[in-house]
Structure formats: C-alpha cells, structure tokens
C-alpha atoms as a PDB file:
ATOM      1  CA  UNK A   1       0.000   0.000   0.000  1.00  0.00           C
ATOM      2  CA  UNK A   2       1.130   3.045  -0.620  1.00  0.00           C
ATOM      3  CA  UNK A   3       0.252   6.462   0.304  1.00  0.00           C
ATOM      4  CA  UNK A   4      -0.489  10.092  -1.523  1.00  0.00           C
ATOM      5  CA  UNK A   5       0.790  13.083  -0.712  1.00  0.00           C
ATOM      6  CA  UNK A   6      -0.104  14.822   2.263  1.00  0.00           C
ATOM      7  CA  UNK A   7       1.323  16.847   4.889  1.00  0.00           C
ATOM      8  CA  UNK A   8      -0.104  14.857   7.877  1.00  0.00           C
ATOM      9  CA  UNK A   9       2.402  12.264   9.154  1.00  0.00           C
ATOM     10  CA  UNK A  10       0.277   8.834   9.137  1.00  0.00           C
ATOM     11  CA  UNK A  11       1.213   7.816  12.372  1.00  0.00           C
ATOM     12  CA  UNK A  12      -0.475  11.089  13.961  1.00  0.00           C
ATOM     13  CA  UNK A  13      -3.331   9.932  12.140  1.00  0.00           C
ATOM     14  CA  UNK A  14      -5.501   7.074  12.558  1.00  0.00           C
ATOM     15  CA  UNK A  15      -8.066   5.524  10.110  1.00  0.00           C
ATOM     16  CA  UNK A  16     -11.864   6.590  10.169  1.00  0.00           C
ATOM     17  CA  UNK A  17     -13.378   2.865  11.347  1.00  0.00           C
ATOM     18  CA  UNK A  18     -11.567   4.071  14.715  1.00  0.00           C
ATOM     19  CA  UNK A  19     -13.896   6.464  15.053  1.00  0.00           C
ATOM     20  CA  UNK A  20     -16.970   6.342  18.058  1.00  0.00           C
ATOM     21  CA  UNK A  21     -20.558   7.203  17.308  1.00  0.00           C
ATOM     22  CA  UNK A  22     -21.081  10.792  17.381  1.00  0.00           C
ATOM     23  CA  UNK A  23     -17.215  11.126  17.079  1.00  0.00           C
ATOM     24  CA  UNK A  24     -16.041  14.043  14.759  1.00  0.00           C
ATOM     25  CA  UNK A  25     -12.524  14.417  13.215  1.00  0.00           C
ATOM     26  CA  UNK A  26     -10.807  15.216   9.827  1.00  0.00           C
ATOM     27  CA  UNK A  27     -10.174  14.101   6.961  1.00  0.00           C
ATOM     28  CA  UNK A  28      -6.053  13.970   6.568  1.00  0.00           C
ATOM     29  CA  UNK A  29      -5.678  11.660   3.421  1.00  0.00           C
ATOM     30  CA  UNK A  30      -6.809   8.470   1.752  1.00  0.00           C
ATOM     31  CA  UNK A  31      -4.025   5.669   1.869  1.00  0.00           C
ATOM     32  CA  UNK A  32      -3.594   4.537  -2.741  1.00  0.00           C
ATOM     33  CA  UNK A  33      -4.735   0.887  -2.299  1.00  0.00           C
ATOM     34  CA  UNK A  34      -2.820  -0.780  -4.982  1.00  0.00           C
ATOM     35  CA  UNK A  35      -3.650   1.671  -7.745  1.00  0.00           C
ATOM     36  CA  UNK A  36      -7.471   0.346  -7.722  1.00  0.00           C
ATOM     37  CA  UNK A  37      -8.729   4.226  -8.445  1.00  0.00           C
ATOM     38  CA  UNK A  38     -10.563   4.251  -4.717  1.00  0.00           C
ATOM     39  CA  UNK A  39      -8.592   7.662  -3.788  1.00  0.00           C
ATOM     40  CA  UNK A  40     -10.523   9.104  -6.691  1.00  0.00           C
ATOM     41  CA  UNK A  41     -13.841   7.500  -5.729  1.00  0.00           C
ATOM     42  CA  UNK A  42     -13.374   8.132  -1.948  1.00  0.00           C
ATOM     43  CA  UNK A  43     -12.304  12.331  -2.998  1.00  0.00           C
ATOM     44  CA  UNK A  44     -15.792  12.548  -5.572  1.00  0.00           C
ATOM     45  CA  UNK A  45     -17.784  11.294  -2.290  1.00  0.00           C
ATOM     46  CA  UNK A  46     -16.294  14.256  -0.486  1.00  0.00           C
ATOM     47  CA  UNK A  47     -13.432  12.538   1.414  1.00  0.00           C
ATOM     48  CA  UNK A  48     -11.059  15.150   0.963  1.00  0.00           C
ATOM     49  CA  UNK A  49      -8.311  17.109   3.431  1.00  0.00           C
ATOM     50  CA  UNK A  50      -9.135  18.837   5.743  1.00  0.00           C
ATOM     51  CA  UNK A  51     -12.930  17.716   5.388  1.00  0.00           C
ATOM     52  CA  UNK A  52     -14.959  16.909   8.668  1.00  0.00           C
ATOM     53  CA  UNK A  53     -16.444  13.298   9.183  1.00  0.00           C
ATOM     54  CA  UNK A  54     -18.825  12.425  11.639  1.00  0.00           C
ATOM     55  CA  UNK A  55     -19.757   8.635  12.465  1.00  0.00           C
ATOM     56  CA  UNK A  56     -23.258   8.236  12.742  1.00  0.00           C
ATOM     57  CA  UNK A  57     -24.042   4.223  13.426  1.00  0.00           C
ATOM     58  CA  UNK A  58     -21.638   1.414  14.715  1.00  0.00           C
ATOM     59  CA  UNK A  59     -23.914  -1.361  13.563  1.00  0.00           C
ATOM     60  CA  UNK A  60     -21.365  -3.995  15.157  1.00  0.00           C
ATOM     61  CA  UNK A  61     -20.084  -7.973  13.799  1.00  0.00           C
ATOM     62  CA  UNK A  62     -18.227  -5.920  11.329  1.00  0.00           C
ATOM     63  CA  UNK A  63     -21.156  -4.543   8.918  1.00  0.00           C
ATOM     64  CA  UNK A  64     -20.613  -1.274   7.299  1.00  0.00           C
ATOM     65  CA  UNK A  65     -20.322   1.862   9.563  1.00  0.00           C
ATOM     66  CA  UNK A  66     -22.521   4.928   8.512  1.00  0.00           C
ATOM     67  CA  UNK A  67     -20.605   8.263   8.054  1.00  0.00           C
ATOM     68  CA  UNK A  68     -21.771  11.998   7.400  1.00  0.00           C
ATOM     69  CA  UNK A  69     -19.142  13.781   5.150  1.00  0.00           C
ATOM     70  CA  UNK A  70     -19.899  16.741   3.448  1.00  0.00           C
ATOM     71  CA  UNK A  71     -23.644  17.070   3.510  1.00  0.00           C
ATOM     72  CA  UNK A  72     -23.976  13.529   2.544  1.00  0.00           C
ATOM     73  CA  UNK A  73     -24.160  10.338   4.100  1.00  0.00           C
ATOM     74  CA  UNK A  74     -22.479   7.270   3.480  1.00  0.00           C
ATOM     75  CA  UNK A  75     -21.791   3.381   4.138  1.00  0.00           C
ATOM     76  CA  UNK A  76     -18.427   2.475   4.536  1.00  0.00           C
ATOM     77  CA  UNK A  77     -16.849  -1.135   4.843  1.00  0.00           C
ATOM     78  CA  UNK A  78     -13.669  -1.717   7.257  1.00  0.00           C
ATOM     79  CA  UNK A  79     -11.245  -2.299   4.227  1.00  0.00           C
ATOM     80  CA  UNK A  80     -12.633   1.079   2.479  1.00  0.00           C
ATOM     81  CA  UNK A  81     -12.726   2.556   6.031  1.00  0.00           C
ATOM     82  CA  UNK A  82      -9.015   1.939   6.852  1.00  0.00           C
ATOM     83  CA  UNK A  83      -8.123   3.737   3.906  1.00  0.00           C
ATOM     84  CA  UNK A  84      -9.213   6.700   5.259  1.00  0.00           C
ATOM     85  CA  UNK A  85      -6.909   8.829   7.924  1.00  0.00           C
ATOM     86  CA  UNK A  86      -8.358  10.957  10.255  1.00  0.00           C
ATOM     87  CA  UNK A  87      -7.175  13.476  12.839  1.00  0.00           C
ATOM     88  CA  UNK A  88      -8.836  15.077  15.299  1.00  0.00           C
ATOM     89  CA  UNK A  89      -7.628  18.829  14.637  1.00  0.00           C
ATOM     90  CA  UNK A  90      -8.366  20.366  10.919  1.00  0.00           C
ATOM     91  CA  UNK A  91      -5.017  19.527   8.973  1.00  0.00           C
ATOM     92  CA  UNK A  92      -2.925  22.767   8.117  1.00  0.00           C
END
C-alpha cells in the first residue's frame, strides 16, 4: 500500500473505522490501495483534506459503519474505512 501526498504524518493519524458514534474528526488523506482508483472515488464522495467526518451508526459484527461527510451520508466497509486517515484537529 502506498500512500499520496499529504502533509499529515500517518502515524499522527488514525483511520476513520476508529472512530466512536457521534465522534467528529478530519479528513487527513486516503491511503492509494494498490492503484485500484478508490482515492478518486473516496475524494468525488467528499473525502477530501481537511474535510470533517462524523460517524453516525456502529452497527457492530463488522457490517458497514454509517458516516456523514460533506452534507452527505455514506456506508463504509472496514477495508474502504481503513483507507481513510483521520485526525482530530483540521489539517494545516
């Protein structure tokens, strides 16, 4: 895996399934997951720096999480999830 630029080291970030219900933080970059074009996808969804990202539902057993990014709201598995860093102060 490798990552895109960003000015957020990634290990003062941590990835958005880490994230409680009700927990806010932003967006500091999406890991490139072996050049499969999800950065892209994840950045038209709104995913983008500096970006806040609310979780909304924990459902549990490992079912998609429900995030609120942007306006919109969205289900997001674990793999797609971990892609995802977050910090908890607005990226410079």
């Amino acid at each position: 895996m490798t990552h895109v630029s960003h000015s957020v080291d990634a290990a003062d970030s941590r990835s958005l399934w880490s994230l409680s219900v009700d927990e806010r933080a932003y967006v500091a970059f999406v890991a490139d997951h072996d050049g499969d074009n999800i950065c892209q996808r994840l950045a038209d969804m709104g995913f983008l720096t500096g970006r806040s990202v609310t979780c909304l539902v924990t459902p549990g057993f490992g079912a998609p999480r429900v995030y609120a990014v942007g306006g919109s709201t969205y289900s997001i598995d674990k793999r797609t999830a971990q892609l995802i860093r977050v910090v908890n102060e607005r990226p410079a």
